[in-house]
N, C-alpha and C. Protein backbone atom coordinates (compact mmCIF):
# COMPACT_ATOMS: atom_id res chain seq x y z
N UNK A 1 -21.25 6.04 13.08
CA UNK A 1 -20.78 7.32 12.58
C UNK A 1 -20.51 8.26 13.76
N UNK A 2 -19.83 8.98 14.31
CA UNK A 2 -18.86 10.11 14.84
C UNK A 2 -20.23 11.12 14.96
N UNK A 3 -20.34 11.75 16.06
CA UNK A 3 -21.28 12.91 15.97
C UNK A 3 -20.74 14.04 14.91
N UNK A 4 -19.35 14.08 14.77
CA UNK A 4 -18.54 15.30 14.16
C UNK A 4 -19.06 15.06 12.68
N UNK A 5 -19.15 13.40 12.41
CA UNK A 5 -19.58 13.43 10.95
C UNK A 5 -20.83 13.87 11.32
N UNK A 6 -21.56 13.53 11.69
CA UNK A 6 -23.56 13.62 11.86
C UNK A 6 -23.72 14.93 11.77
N UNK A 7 -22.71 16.00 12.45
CA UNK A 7 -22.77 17.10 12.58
C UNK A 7 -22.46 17.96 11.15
N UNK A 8 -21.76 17.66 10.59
CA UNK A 8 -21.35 17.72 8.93
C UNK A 8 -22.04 17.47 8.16
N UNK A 9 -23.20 16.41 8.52
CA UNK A 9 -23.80 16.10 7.60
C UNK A 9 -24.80 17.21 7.79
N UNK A 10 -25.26 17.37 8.95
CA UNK A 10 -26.66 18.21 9.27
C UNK A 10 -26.24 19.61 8.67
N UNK A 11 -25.08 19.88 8.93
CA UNK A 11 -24.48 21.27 8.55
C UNK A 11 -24.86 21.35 6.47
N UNK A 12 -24.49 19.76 5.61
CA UNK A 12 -24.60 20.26 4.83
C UNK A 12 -25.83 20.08 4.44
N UNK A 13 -26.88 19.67 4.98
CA UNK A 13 -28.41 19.44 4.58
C UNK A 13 -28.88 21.51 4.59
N UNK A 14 -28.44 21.95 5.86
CA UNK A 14 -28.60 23.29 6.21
C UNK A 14 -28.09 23.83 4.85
N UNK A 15 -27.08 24.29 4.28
CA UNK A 15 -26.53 25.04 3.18
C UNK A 15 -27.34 24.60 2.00
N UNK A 16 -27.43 23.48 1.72
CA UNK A 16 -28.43 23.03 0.44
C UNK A 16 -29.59 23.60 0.82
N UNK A 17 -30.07 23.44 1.93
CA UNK A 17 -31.91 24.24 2.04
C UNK A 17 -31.32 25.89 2.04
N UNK A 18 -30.50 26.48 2.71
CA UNK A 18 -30.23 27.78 2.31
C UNK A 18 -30.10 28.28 1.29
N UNK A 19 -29.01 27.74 0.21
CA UNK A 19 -28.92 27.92 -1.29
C UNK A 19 -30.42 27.61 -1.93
N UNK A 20 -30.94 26.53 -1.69
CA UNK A 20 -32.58 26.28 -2.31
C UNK A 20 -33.19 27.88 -2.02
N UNK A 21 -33.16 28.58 -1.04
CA UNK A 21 -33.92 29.62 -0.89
C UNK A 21 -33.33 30.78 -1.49
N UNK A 22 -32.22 30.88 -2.14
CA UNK A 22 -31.25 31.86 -2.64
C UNK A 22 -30.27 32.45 -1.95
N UNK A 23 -29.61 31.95 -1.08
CA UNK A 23 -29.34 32.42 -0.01
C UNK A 23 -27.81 32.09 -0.16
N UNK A 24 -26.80 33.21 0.27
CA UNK A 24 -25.53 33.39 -0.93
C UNK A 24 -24.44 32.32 0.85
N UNK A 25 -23.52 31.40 0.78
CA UNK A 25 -23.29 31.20 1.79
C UNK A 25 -21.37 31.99 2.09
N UNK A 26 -21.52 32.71 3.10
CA UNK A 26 -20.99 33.33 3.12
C UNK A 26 -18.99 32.63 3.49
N UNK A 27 -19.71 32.32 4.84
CA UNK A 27 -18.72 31.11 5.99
C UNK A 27 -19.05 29.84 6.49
N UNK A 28 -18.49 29.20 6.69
CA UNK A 28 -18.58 27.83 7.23
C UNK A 28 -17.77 27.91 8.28
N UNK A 29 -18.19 27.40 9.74
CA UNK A 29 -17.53 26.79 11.27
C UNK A 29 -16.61 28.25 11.07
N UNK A 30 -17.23 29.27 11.36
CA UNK A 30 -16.41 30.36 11.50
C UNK A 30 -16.13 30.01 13.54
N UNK A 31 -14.47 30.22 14.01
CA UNK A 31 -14.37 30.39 15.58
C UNK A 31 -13.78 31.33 15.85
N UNK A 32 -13.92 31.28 16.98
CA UNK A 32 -13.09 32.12 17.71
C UNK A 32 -13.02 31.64 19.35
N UNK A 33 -12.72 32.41 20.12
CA UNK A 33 -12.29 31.91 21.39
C UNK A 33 -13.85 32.18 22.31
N UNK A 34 -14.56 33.01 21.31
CA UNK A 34 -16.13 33.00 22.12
C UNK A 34 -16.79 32.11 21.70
N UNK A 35 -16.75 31.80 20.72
CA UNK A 35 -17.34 30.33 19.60
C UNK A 35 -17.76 30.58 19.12
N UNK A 36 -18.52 29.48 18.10
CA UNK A 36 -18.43 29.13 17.02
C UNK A 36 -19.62 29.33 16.21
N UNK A 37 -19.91 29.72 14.71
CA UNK A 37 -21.04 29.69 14.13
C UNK A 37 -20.78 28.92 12.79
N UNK A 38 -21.76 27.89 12.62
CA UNK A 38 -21.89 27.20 12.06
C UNK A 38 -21.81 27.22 10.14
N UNK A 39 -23.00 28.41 10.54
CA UNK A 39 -23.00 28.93 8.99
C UNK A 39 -23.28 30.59 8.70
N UNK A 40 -22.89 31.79 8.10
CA UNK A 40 -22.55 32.64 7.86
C UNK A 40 -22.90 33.23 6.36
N UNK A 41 -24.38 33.61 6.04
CA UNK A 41 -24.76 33.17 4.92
C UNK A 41 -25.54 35.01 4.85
N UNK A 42 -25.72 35.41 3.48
CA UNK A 42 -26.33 36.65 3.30
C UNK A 42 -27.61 36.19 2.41
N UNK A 43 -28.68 37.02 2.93
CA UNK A 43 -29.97 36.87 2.37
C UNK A 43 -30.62 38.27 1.61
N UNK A 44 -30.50 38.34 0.91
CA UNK A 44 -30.24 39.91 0.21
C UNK A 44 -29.21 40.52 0.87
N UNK A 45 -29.59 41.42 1.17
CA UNK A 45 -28.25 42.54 1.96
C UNK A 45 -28.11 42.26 3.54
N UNK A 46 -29.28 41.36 4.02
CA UNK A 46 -28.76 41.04 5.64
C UNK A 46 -27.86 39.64 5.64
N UNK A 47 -26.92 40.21 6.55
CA UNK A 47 -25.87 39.30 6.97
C UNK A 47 -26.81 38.49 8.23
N UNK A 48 -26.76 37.10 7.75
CA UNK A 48 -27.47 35.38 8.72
C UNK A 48 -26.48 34.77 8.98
N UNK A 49 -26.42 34.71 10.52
CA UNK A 49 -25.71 33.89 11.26
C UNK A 49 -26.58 32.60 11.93
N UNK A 50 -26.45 31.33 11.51
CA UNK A 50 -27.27 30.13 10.74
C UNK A 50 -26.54 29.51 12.31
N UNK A 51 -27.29 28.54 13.26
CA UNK A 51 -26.88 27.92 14.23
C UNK A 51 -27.72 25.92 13.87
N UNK A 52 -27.31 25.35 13.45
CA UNK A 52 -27.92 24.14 12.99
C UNK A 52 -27.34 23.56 13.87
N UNK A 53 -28.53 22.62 14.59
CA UNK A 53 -29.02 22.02 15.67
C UNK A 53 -29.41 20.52 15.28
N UNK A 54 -29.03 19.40 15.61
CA UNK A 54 -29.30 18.03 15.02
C UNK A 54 -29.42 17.30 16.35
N UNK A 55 -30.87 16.65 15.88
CA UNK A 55 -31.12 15.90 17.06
C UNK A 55 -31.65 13.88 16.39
N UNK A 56 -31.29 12.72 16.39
CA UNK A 56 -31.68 11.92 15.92
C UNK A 56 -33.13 11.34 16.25
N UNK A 57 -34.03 11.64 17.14
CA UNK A 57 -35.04 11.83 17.73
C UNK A 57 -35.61 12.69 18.57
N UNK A 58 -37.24 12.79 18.67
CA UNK A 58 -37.25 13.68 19.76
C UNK A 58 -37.73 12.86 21.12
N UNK A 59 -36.85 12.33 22.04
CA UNK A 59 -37.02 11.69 22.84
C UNK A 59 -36.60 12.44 24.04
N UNK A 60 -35.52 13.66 23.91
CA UNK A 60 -35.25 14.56 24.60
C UNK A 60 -35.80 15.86 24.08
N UNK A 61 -36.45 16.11 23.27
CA UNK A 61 -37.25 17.13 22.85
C UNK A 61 -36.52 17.59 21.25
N UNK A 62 -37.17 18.42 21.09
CA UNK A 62 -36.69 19.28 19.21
C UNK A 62 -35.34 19.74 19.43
N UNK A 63 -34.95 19.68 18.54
CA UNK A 63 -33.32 19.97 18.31
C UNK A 63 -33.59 22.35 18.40
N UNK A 64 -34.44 22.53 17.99
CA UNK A 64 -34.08 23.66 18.55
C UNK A 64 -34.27 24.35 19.60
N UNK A 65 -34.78 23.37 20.35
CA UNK A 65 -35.10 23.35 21.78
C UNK A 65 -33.30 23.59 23.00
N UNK A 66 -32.12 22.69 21.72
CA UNK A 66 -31.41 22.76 22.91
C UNK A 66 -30.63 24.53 22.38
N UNK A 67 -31.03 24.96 21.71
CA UNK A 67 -30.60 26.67 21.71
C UNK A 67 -30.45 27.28 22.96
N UNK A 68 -30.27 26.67 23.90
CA UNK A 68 -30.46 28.02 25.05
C UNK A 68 -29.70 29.07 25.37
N UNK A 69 -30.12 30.08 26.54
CA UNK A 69 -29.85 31.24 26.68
C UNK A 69 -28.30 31.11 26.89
N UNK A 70 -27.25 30.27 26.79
CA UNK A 70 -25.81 30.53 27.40
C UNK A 70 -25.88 30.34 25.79
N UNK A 71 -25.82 29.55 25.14
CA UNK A 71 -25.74 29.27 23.83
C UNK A 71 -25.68 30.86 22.69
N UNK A 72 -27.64 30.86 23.01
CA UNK A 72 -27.18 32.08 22.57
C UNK A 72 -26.46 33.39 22.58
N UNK A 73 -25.90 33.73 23.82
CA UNK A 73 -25.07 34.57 24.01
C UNK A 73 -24.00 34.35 23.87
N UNK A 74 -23.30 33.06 23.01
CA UNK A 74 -22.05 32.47 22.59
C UNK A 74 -22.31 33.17 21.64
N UNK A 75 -23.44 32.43 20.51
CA UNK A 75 -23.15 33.14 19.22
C UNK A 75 -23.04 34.12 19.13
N UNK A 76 -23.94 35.27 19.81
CA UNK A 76 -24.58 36.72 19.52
C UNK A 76 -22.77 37.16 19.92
N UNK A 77 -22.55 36.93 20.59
CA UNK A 77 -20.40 37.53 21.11
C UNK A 77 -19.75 37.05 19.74
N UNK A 78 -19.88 35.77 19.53
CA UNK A 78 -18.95 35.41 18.07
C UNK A 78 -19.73 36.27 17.10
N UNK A 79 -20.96 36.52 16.38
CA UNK A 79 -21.24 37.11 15.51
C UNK A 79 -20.69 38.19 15.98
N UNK A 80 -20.87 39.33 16.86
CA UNK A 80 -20.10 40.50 17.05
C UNK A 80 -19.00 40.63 17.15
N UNK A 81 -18.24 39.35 16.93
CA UNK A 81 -16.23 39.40 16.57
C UNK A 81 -16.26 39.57 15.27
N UNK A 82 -17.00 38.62 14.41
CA UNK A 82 -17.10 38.40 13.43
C UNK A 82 -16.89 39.69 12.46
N UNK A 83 -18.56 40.62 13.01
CA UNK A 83 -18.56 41.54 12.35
C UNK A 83 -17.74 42.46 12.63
N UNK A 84 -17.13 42.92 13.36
CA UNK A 84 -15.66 43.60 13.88
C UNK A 84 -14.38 43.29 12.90
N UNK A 85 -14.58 41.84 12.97
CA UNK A 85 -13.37 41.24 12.26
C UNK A 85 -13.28 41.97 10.73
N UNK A 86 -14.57 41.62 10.00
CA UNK A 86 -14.59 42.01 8.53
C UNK A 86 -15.13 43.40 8.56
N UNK A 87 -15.32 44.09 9.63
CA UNK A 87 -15.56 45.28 9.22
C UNK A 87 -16.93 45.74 8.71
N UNK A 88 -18.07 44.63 9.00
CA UNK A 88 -19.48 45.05 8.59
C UNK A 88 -20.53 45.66 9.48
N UNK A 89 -19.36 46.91 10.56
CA UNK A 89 -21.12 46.91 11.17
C UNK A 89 -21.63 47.77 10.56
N UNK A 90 -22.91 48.19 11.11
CA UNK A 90 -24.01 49.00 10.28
C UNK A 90 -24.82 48.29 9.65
N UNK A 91 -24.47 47.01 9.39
CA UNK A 91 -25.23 45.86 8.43
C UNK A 91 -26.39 45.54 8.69
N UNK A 92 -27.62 44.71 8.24
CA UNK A 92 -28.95 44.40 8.89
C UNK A 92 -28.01 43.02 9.12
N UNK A 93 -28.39 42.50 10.21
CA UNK A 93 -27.92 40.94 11.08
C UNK A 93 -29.37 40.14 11.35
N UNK A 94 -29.09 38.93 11.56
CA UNK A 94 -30.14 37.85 11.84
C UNK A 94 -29.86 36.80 12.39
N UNK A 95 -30.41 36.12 13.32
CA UNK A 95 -29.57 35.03 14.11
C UNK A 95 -31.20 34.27 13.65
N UNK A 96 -30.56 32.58 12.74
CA UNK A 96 -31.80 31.88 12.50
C UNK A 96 -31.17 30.53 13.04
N UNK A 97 -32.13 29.36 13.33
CA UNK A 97 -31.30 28.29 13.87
C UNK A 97 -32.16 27.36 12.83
N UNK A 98 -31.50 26.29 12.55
CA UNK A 98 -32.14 25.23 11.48
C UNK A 98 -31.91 23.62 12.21
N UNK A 99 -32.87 23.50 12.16
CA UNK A 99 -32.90 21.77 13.05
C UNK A 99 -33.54 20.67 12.30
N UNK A 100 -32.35 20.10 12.21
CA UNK A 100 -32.51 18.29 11.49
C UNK A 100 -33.01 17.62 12.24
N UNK A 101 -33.77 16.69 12.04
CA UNK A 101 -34.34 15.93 12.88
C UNK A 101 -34.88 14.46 11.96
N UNK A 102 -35.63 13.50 12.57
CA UNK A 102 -35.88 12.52 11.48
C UNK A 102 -37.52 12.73 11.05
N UNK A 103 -37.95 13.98 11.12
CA UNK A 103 -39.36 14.47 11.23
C UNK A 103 -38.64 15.62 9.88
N UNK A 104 -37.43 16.23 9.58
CA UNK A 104 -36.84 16.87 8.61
C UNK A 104 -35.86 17.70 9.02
N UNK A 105 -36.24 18.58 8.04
CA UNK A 105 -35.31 20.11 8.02
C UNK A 105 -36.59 20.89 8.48
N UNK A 106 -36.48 22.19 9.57
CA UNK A 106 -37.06 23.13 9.79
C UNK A 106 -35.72 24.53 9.70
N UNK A 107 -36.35 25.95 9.22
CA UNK A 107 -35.23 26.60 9.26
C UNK A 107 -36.45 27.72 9.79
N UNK A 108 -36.07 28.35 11.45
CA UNK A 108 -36.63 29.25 12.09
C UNK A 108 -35.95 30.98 11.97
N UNK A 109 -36.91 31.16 10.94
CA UNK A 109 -35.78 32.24 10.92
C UNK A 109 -35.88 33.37 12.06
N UNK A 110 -35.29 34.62 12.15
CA UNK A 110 -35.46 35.27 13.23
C UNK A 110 -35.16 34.36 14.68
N UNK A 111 -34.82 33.28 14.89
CA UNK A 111 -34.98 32.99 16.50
C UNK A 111 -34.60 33.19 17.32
N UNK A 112 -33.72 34.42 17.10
CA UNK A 112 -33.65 35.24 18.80
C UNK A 112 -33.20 36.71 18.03
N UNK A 113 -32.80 37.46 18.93
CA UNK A 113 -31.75 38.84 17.88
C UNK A 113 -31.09 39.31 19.54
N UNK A 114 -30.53 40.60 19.18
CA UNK A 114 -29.32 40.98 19.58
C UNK A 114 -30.11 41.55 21.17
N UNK A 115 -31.16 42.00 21.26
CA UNK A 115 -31.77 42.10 22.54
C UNK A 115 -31.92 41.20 23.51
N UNK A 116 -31.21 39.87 23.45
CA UNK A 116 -30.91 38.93 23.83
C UNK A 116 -30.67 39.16 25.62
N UNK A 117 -29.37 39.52 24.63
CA UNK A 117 -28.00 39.72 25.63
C UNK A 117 -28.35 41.26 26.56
């Protein structure tokens, strides 16, 4: 199987555990030229920008381990096009990352925010 599928797949394990929690999904593989966020989902009134991370073992460590600091300052720039784009700032925001693994689904919420950058 194609990482692109593996990656699809992990993406839709993520939306089924999001919807399980009530969680409305907003976007899917939203890009742009800063990149990319995976999933784009509202949890009451805060707008979640969802980064799902798939690792087939941990032989190189936890899949949300490979989040790092260049990474996150990809998303945190694409979420702030994003919200530009549609016009939501002022909004409550959340950057959570969710990692498949063959140990499961974990979904970390909060795992970084905008003080990042």
């Amino acid at each position: 199987m194609k990482s692109s599928q593996i990656g699809r797949l992990a993406e839709d394990k993520a939306v089924s555990l999001l919807k399980e929690k009530g969680y409305r999904i907003v976007e899917r593989n939203f890009r742009t030229k800063t990149g990319e966020i995976d999933i784009i989902a509202k949890d009451g009134d805060t707008l979640v920008f969802v980064e799902v991370r798939f690792r087939k073992n941990r032989s190189f460590g936890a899949p949300e381990e490979t989040v790092d600091p260049r990474k996150i300052k990809k998303i945190i720039l694409t979420a702030n096009r994003y919200i530009s784009m549609k016009n939501l700032s002022g909004r409550d925001i959340r950057f959570d990352v969710i990692a498949v693994d063959e140990e499961g689904i974990r979904h970390i919420i909060s795992a970084f925010d905008l003080d990042f950058i």
